[in-house]
Protein backbone atom coordinates (compact mmCIF):
# COMPACT_ATOMS: atom_id res chain seq x y z
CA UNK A 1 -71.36 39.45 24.58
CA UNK A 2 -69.23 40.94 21.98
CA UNK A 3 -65.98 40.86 24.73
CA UNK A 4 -66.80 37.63 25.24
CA UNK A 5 -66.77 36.61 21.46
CA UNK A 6 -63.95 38.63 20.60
CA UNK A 7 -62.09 36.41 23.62
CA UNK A 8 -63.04 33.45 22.30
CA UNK A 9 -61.91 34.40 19.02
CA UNK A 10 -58.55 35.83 20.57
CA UNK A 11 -58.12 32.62 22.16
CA UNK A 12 -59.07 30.57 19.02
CA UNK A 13 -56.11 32.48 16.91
CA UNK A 14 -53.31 31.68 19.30
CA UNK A 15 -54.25 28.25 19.73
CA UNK A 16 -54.11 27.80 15.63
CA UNK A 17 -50.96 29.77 15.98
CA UNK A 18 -49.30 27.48 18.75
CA UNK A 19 -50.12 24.21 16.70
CA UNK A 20 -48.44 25.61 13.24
CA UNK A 21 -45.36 27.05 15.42
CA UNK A 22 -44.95 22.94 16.67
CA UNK A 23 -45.55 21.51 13.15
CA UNK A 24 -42.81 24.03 11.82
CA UNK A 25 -39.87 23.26 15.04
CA UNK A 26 -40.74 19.68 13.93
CA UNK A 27 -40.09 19.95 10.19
CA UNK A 28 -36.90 21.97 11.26
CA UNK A 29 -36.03 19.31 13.49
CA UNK A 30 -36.78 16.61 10.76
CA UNK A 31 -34.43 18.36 8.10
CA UNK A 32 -31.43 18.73 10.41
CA UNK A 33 -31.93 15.04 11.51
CA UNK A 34 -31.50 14.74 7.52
CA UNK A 35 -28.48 16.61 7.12
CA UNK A 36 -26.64 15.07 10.19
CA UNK A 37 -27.50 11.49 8.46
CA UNK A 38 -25.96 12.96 5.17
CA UNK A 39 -22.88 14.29 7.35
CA UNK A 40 -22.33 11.09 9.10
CA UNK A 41 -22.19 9.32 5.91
CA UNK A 42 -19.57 11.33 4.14
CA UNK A 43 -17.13 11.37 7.83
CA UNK A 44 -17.68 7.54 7.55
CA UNK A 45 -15.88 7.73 4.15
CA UNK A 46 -12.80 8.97 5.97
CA UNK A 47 -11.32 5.33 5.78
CA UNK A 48 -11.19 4.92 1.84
CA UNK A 49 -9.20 8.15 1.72
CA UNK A 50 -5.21 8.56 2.17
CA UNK A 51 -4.21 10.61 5.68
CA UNK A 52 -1.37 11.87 3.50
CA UNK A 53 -0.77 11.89 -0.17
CA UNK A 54 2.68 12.62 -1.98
CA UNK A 55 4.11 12.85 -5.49
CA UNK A 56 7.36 13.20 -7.18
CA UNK A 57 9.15 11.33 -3.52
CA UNK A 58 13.02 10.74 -2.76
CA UNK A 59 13.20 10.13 0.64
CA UNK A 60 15.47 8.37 3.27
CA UNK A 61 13.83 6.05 5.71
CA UNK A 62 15.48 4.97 9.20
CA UNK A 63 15.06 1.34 11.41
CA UNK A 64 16.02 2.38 14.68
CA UNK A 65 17.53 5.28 14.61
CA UNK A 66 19.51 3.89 11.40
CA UNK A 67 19.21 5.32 7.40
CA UNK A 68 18.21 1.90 5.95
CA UNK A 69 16.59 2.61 2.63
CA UNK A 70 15.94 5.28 0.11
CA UNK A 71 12.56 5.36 -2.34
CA UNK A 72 12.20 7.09 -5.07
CA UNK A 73 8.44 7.43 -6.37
CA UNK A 74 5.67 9.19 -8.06
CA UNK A 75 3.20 8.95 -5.76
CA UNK A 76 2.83 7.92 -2.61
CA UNK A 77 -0.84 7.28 -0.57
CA UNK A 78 -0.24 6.78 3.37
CA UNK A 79 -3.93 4.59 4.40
CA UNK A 80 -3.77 5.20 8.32
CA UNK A 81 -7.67 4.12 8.60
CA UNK A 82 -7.66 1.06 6.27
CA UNK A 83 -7.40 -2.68 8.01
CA UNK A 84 -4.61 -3.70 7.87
CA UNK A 85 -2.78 0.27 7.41
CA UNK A 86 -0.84 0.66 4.85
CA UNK A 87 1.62 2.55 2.26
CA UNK A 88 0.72 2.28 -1.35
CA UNK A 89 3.33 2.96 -4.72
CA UNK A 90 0.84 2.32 -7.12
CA UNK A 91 2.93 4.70 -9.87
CA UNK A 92 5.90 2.39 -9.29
CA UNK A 93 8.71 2.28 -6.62
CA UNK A 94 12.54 1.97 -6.70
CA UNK A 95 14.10 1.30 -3.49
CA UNK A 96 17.73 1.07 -2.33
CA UNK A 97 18.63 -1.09 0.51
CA UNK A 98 21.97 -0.22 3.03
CA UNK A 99 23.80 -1.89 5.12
CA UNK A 100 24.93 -0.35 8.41
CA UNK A 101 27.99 1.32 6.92
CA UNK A 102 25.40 2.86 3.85
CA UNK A 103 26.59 0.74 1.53
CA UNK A 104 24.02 -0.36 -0.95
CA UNK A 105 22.71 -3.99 -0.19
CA UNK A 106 20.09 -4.52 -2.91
CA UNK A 107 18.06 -2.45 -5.30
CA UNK A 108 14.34 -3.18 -6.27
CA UNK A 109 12.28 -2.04 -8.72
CA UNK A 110 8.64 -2.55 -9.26
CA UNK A 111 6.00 -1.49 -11.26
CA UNK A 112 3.59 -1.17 -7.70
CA UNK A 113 4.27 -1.80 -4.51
CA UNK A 114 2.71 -2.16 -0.99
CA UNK A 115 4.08 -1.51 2.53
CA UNK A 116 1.91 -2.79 5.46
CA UNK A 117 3.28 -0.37 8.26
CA UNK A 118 2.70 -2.45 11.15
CA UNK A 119 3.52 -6.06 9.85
CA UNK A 120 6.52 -4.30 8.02
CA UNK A 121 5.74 -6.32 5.03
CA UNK A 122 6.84 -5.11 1.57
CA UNK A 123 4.59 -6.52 -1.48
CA UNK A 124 5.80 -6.23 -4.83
CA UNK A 125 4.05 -6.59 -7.88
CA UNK A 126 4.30 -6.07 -11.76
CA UNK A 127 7.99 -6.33 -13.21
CA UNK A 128 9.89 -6.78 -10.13
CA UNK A 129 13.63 -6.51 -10.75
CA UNK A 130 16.39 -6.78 -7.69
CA UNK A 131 19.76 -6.68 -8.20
CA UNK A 132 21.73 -7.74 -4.80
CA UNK A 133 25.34 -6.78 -3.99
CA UNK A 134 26.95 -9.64 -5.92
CA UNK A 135 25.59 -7.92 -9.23
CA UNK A 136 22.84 -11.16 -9.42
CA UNK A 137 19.72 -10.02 -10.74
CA UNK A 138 16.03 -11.56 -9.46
CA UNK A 139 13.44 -11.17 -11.72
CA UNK A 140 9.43 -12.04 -11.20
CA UNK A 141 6.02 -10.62 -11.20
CA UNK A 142 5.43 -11.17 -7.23
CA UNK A 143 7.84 -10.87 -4.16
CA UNK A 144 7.40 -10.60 -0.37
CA UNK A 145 9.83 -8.81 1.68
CA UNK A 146 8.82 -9.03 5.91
CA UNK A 147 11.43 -6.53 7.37
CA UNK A 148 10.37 -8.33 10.92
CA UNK A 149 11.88 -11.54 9.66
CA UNK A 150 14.28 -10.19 7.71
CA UNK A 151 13.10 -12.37 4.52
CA UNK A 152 12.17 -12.46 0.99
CA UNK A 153 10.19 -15.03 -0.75
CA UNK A 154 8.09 -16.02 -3.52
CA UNK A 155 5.98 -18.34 -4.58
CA UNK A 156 5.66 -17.33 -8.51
CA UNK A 157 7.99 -17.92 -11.37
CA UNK A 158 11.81 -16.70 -10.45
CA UNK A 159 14.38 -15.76 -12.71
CA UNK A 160 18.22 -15.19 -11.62
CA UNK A 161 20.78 -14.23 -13.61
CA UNK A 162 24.10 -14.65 -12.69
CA UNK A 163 27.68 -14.13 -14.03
CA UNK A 164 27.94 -17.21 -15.89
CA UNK A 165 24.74 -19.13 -15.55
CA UNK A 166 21.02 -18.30 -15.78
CA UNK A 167 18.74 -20.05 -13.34
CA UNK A 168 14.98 -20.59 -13.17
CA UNK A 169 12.57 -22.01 -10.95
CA UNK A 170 8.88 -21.68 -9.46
CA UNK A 171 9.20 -20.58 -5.34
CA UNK A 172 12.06 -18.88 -3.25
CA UNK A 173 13.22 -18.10 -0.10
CA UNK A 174 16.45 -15.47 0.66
CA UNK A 175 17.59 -13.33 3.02
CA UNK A 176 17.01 -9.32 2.73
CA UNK A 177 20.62 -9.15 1.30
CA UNK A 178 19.68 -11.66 -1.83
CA UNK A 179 22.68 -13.38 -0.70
CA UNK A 180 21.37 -16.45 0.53
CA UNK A 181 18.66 -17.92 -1.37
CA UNK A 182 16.81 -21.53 -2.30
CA UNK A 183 14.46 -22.09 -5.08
CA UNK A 184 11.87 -24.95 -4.79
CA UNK A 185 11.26 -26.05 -7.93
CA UNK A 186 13.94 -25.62 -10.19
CA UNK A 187 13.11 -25.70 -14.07
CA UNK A 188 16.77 -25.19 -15.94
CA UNK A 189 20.57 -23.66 -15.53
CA UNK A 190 21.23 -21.92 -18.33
CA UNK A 191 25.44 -21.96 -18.37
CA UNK A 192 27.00 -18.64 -20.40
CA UNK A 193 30.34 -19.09 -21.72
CA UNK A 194 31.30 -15.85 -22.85
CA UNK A 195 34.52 -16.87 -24.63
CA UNK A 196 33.04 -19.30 -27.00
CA UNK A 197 30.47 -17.41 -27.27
CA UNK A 198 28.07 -20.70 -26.64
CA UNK A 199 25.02 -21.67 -24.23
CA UNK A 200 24.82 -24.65 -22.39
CA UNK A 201 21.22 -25.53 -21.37
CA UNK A 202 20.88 -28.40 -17.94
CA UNK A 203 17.24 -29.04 -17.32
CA UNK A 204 16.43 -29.74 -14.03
CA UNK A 205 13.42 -32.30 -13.33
C-alpha cells in the first residue's frame, strides 16, 4: 500500500513538473516573439537612414566615362532606400559644370540642393546663384536642372544680370550651358550705362 502511494505520489510530482516546464518554453517563446517584433521594427527603419553619409566633400563626378562636374559641400546624405533615391546637400552645394575639354560651363550655388539619382534631376533651393560662361548671372530661390534632358527651368521669380542690362521675369527655360534661355513673363530691363553713370528702366507688360 505504501509502494503504491508513494507511486502515485511519484507520478503526481512529474506530472506538476511537466505542466510548469510547458508554461515556462511558452513564456520563453512569447518573449522572443517580443523581441523579434521589436527587431523587425527598428530593420524597417533602414529606409529613413542615409546608406552613406559624408562631410567636408570636393569631389569630381563623371557622365560616361567623362569628368563633368565638381561639388564642393559640407555634407552629403546618399538615400539608396527612399522612393524616389536620392542625394541630399542640405548644408549647401557649389557645383562647377565642364565642358568636354574641362572648361568651366556654369557655376551654381545654393543654399540646399537635391539630386534624384535615377531621374538625374538636380533641385535647387534657397539663394540659388549661377553664373554661365558669358559672365551672366541667374539668380532665384528655385531651379530645376534634368541632366537627361539636358535643361534648366523655373517657374519662380528670375533675375539675370547681364553686362549692360538687368532683366527680370517670373518662369524660364535654358539649356545646361545658361546660354540659351527664355523667360515667360517678363517684368522689366533694367539698361546700365556705365559711362554716364545712369539707369534706364523699360517695363515690360
Amino acid at each position: 500500500m505504501f509502494r503504491k502511494r508513494s507511486k502515485y505520489l511519484s507520478r503526481k510530482s512529474l506530472s506538476i513538473t511537466t505542466i510548469f516546464g510547458v508554461v515556462v518554453m511558452l513564456l520563453l517563446f512569447s518573449s522572443c516573439g517580443g523581441r523579434k517584433k521589436v527587431m523587425g521594427a527598428a530593420i524597417n527603419n533602414r529606409d529613413s537612414l542615409p546608406v552613406m553619409a559624408t562631410y567636408k566633400v570636393t569631389t569630381l563626378i563623371s557622365d560616361s566615362g567623362v569628368t563633368r562636374y565638381r561639388v564642393n559641400t559640407d555634407e552629403w546624405l546618399m538615400y539608396d532606400k527612399k522612393i524616389p533615391s536620392y542625394w541630399a546637400f542640405e548644408k549647401g552645394i557649389y557645383l562647377e559644370q565642364f565642358d568636354s575639354l574641362l572648361n568651366v560651363d556654369a557655376s551654381i550655388k545654393a543654399d540646399t540642393a537635391y539630386y534624384y539619382d535615377r531621374e538625374k534631376l538636380w533641385k535647387l533651393i534657397g539663394h540659388v546663384d549661377i553664373k554661365n560662361l558669358k559672365g551672366e548671372r541667374f539668380n532665384t530661390e528655385l531651379l530645376y536642372w534634368n541632366q537627361a534632358t539636358q535643361k534648366v527651368y523655373s517657374d519662380k521669380f528670375i533675375r539675370i544680370e547681364q553686362p549692360d542690362r538687368i532683366i527680370t521675369g517670373h518662369g524660364f527655360d535654358s539649356n545646361q550651358q545658361m546660354t540659351n534661355y527664355v523667360i515667360h513673363n517678363m517684368e522689366g530691363i533694367f539698361y546700365v550705362d556705365e559711362q554716364a553713370d545712369s539707369t534706364k528702366t523699360d517695363s515690360v507688360k
